[in-house]
PDB file of N, CA and C in Angstrom:
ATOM      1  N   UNK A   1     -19.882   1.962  33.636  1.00  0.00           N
ATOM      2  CA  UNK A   1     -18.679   2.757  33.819  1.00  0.00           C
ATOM      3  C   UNK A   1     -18.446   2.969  35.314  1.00  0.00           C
ATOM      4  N   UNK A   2     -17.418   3.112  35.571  1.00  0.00           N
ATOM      5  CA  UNK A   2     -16.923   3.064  36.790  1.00  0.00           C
ATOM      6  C   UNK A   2     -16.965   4.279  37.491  1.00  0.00           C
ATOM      7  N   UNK A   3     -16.753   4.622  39.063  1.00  0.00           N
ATOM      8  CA  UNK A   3     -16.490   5.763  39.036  1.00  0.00           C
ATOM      9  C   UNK A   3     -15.236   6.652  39.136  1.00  0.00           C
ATOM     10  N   UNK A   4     -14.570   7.350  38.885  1.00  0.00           N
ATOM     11  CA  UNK A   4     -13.663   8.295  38.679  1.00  0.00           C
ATOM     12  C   UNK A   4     -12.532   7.806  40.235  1.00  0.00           C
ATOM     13  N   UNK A   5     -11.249   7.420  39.895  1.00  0.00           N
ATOM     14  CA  UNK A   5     -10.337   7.501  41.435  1.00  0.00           C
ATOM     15  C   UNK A   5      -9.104   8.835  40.557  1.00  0.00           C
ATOM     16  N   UNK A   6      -9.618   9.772  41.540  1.00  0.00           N
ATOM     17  CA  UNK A   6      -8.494  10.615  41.532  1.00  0.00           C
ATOM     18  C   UNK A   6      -7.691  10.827  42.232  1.00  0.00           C
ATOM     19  N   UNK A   7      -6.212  11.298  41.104  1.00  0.00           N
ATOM     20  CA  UNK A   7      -5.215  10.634  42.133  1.00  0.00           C
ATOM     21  C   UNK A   7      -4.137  11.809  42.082  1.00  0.00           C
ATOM     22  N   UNK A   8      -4.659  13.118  41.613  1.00  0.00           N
ATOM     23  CA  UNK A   8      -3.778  14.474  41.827  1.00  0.00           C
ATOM     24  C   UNK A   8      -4.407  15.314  41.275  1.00  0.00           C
ATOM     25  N   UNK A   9      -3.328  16.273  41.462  1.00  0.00           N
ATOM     26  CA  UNK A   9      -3.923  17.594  40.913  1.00  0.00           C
ATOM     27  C   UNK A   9      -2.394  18.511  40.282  1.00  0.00           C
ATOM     28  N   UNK A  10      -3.155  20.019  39.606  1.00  0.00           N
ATOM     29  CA  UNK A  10      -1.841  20.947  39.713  1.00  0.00           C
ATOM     30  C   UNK A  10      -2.549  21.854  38.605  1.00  0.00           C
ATOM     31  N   UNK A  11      -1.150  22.741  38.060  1.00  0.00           N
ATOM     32  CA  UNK A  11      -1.493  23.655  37.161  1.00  0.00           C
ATOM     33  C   UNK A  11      -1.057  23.595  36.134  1.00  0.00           C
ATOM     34  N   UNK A  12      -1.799  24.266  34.973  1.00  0.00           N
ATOM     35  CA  UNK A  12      -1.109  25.220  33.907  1.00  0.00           C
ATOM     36  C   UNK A  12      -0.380  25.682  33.911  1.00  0.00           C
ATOM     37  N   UNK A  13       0.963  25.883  33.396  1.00  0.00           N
ATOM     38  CA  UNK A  13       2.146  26.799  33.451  1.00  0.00           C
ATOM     39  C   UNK A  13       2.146  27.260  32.351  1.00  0.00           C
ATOM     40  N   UNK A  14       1.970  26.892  31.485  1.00  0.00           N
ATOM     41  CA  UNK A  14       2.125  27.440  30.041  1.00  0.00           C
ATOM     42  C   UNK A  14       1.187  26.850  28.881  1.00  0.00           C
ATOM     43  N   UNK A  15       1.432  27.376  27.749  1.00  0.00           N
ATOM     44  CA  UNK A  15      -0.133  25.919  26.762  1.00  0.00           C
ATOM     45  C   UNK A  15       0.616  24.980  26.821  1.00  0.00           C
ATOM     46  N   UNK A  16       2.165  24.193  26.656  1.00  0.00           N
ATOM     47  CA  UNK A  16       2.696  23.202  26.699  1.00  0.00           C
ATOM     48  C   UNK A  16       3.110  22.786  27.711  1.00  0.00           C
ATOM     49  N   UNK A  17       2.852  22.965  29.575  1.00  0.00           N
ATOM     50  CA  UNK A  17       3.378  22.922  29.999  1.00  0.00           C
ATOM     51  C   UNK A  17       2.602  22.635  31.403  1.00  0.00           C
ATOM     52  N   UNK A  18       2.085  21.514  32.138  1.00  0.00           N
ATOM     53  CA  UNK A  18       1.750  21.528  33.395  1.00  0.00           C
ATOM     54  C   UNK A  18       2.275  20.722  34.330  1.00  0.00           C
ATOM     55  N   UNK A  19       2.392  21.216  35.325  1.00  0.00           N
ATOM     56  CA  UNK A  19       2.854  20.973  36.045  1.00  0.00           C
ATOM     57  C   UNK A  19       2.051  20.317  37.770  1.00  0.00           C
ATOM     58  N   UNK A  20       2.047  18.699  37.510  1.00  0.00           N
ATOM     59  CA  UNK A  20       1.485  18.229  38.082  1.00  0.00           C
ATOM     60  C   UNK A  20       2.017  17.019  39.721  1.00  0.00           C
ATOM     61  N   UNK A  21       0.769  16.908  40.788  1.00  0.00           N
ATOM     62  CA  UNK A  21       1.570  16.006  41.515  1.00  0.00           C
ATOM     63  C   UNK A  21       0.728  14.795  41.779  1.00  0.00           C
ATOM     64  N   UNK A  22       1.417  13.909  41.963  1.00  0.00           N
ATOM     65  CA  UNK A  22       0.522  12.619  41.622  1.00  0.00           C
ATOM     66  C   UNK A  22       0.713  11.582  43.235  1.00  0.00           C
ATOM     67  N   UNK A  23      -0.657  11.162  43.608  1.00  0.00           N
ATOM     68  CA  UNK A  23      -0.303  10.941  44.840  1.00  0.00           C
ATOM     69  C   UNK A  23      -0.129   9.464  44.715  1.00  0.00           C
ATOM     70  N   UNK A  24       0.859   8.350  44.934  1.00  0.00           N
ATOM     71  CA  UNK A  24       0.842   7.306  44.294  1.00  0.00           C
ATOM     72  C   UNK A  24       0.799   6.366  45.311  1.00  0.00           C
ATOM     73  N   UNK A  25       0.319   6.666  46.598  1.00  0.00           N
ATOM     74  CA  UNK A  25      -0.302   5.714  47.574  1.00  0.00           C
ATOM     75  C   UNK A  25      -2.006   5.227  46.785  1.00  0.00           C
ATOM     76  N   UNK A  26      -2.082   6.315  46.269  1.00  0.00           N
ATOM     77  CA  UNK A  26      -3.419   5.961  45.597  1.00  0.00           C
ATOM     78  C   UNK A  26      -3.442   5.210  44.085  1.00  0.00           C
ATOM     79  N   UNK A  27      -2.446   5.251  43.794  1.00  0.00           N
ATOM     80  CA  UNK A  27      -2.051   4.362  42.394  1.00  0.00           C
ATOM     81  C   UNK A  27      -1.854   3.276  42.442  1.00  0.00           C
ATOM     82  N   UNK A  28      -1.062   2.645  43.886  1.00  0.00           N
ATOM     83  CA  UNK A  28      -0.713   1.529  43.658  1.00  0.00           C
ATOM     84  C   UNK A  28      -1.269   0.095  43.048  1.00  0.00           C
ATOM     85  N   UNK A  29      -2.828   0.345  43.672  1.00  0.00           N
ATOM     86  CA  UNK A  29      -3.241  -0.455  43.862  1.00  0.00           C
ATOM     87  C   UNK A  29      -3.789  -0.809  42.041  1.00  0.00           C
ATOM     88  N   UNK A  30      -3.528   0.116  41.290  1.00  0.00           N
ATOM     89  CA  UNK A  30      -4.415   0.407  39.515  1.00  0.00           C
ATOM     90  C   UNK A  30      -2.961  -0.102  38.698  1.00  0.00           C
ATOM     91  N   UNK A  31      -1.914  -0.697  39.610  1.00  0.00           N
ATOM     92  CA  UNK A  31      -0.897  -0.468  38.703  1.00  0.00           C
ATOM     93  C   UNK A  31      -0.931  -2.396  37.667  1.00  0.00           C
ATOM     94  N   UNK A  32      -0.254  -1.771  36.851  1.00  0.00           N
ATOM     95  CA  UNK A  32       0.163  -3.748  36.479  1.00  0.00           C
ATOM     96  C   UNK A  32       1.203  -3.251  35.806  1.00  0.00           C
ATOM     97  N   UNK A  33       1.914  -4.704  35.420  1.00  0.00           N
ATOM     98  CA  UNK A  33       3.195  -4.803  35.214  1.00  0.00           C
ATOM     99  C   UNK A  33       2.950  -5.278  33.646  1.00  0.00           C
ATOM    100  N   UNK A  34       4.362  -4.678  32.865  1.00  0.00           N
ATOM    101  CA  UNK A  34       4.570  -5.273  31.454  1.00  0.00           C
ATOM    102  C   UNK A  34       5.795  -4.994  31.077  1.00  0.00           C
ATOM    103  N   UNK A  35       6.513  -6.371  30.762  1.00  0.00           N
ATOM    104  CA  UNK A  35       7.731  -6.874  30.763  1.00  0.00           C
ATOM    105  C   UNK A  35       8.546  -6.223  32.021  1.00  0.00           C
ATOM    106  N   UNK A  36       8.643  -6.441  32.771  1.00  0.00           N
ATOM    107  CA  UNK A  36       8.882  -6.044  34.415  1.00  0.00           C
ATOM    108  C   UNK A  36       9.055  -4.999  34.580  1.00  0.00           C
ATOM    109  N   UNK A  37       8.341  -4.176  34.170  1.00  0.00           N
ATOM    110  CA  UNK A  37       8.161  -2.446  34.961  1.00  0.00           C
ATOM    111  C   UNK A  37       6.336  -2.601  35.152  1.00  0.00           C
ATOM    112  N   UNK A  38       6.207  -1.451  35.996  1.00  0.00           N
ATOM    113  CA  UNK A  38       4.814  -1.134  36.437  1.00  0.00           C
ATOM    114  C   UNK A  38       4.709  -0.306  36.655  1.00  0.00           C
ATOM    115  N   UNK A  39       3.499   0.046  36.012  1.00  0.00           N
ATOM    116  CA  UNK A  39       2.863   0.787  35.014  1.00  0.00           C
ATOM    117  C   UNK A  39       1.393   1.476  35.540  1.00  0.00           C
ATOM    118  N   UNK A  40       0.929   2.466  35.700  1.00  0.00           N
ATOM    119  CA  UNK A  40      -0.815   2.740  35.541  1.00  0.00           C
ATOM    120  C   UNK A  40      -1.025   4.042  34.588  1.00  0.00           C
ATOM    121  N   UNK A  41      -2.059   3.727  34.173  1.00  0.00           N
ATOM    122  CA  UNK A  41      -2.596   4.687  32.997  1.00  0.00           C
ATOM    123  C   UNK A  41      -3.399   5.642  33.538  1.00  0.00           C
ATOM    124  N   UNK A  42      -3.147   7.080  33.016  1.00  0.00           N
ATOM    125  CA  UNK A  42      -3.790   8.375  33.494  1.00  0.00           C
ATOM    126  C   UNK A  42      -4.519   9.213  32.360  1.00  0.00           C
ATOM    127  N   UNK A  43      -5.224   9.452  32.890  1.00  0.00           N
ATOM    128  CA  UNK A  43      -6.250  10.676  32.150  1.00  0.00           C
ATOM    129  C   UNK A  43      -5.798  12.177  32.940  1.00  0.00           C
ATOM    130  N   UNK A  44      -5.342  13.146  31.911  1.00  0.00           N
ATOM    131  CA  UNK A  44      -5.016  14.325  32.943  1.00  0.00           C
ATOM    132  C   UNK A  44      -5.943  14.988  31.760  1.00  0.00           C
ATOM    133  N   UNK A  45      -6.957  16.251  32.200  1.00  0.00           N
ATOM    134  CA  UNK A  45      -7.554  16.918  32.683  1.00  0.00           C
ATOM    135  C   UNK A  45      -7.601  18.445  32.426  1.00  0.00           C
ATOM    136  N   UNK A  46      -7.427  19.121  31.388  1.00  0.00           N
ATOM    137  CA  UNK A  46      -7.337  20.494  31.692  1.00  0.00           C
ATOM    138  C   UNK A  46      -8.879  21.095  31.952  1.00  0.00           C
ATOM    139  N   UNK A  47      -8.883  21.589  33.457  1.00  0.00           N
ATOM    140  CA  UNK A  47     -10.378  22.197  33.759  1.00  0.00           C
ATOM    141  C   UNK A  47     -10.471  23.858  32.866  1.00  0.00           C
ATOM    142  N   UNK A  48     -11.561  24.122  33.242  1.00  0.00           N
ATOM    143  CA  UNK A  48     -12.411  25.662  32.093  1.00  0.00           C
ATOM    144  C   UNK A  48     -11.561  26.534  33.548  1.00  0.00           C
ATOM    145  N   UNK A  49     -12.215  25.747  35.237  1.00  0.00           N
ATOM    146  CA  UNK A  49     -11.595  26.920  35.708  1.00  0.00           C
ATOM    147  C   UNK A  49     -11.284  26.390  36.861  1.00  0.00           C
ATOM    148  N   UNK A  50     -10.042  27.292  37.415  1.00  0.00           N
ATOM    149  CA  UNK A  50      -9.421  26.340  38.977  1.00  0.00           C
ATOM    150  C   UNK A  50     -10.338  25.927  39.937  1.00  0.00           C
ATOM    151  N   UNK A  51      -9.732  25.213  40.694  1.00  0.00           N
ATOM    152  CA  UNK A  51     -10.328  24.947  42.137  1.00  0.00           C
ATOM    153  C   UNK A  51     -10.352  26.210  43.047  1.00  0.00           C
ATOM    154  N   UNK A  52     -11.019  25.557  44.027  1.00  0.00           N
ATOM    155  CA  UNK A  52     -10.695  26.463  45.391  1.00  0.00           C
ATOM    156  C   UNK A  52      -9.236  26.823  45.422  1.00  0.00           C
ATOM    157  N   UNK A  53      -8.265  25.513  44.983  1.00  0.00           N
ATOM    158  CA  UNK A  53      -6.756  26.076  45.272  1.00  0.00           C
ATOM    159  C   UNK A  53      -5.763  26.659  44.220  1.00  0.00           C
ATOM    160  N   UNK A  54      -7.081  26.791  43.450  1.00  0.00           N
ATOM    161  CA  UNK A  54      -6.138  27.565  42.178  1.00  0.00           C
ATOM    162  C   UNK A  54      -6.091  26.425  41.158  1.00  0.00           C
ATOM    163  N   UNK A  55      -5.921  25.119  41.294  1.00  0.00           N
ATOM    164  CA  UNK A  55      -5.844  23.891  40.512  1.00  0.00           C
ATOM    165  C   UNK A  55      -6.669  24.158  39.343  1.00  0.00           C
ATOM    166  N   UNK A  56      -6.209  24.035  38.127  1.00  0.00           N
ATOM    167  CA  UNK A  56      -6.995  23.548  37.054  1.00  0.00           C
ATOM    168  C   UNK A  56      -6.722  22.727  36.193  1.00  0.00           C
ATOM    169  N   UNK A  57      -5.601  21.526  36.414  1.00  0.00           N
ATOM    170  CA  UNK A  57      -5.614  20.405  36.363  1.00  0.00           C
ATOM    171  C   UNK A  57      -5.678  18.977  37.003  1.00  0.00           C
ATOM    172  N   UNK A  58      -6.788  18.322  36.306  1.00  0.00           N
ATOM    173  CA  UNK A  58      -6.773  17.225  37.261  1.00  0.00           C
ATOM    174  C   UNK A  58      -6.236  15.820  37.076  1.00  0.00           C
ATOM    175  N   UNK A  59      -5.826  14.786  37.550  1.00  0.00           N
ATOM    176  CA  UNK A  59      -5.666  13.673  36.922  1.00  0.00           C
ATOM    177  C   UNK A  59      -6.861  12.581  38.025  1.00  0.00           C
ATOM    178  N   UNK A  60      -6.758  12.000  36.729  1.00  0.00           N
ATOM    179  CA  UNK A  60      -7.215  10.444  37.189  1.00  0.00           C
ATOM    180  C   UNK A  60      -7.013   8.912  36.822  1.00  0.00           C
ATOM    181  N   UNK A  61      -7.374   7.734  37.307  1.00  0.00           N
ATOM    182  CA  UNK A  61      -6.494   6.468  36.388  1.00  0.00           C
ATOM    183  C   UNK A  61      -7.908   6.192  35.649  1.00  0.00           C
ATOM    184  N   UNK A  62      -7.267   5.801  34.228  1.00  0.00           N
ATOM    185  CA  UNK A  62      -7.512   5.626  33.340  1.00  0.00           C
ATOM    186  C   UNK A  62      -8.356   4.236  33.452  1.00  0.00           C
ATOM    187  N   UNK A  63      -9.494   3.598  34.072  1.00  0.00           N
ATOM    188  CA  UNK A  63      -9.992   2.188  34.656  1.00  0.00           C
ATOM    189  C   UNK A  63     -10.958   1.886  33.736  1.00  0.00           C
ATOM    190  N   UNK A  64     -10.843   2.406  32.147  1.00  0.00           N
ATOM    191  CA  UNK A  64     -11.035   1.500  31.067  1.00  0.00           C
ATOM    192  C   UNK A  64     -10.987   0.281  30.765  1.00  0.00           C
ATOM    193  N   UNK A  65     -11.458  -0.688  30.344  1.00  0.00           N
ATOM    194  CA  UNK A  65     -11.279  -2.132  30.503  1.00  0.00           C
ATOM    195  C   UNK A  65     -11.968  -2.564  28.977  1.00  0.00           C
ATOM    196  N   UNK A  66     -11.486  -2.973  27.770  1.00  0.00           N
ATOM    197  CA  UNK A  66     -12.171  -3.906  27.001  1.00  0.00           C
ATOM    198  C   UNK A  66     -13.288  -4.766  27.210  1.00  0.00           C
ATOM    199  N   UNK A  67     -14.299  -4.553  26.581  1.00  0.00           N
ATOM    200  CA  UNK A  67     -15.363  -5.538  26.864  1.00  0.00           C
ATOM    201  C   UNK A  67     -14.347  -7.124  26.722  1.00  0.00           C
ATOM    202  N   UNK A  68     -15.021  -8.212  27.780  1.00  0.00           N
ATOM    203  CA  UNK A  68     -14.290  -9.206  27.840  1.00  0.00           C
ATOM    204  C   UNK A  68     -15.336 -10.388  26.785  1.00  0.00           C
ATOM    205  N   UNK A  69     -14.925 -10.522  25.414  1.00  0.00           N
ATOM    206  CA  UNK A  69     -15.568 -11.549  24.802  1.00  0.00           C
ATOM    207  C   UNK A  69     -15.639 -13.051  24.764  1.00  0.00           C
ATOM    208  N   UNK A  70     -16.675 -13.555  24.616  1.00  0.00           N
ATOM    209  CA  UNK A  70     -16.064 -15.287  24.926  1.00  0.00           C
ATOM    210  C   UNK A  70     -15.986 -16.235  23.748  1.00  0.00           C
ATOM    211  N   UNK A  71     -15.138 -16.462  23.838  1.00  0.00           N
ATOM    212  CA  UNK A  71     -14.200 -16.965  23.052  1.00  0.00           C
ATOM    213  C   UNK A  71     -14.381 -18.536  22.863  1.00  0.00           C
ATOM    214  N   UNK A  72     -14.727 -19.086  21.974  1.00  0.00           N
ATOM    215  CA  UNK A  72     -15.431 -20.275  21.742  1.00  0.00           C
ATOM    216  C   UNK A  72     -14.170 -21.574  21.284  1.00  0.00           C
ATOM    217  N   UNK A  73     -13.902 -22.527  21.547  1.00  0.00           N
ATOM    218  CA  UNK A  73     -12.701 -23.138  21.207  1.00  0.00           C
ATOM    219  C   UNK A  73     -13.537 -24.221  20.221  1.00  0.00           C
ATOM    220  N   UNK A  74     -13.524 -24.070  19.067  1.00  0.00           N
ATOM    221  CA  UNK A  74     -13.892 -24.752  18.038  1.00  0.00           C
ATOM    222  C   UNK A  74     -13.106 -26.033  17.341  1.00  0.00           C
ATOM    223  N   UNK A  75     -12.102 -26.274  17.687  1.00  0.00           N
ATOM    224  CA  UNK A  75     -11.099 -27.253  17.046  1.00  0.00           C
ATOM    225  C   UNK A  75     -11.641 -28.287  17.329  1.00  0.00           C
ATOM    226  N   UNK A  76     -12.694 -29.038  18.873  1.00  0.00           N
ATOM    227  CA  UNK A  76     -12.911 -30.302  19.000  1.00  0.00           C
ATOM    228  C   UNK A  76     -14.403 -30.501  18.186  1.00  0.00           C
ATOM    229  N   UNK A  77     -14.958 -29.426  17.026  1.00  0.00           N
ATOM    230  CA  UNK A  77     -16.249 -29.709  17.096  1.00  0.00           C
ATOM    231  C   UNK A  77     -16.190 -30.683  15.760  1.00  0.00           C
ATOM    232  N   UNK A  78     -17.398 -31.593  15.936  1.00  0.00           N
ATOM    233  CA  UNK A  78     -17.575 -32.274  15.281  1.00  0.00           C
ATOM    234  C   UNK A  78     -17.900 -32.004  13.959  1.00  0.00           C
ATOM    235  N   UNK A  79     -17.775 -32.069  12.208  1.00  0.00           N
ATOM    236  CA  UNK A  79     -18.403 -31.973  11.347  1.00  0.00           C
ATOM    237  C   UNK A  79     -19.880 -32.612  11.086  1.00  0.00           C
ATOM    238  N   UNK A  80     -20.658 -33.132  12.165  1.00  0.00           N
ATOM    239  CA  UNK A  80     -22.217 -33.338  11.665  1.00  0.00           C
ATOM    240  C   UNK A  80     -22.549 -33.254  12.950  1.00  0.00           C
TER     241      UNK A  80
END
């Protein structure tokens, strides 16, 4: 597992409701594209208790990845 790139912070405003800022010089680089928009995936965060700045939400990108399986191309194999 990788380690953690965080890429904002902010608060609680309400139980449905936070209000966050996302710094996206730091995103760019996590982003990819699908069907021509681009895109990065986030994990946001509600902490037990704020930061130093009061923050008790955090985000981060989401740098999950599927195990990559290998994939065997069987069509040329021989029957004996």
């Amino acid at each position: 597992m990788s380690d953690k790139v965080y890429c904002g912070s902010g608060k609680k405003q309400k139980d449905n409701w936070l209000k966050v800022s996302v710094c996206l010089t730091d995103l760019q680089e996590h982003a990819f594209e699908y069907n021509g928009k681009k895109y990065v995936k986030l994990n946001i965060n509600i902490n037990d208790e704020p930061n130093e700045w009061g923050k008790d939400v955090s985000l981060s990108v989401d740098t999950w990845q599927p195990e990559q399986t290998e994939t065997v191309d069987t069509s040329n194999d021989m029957p004996f």
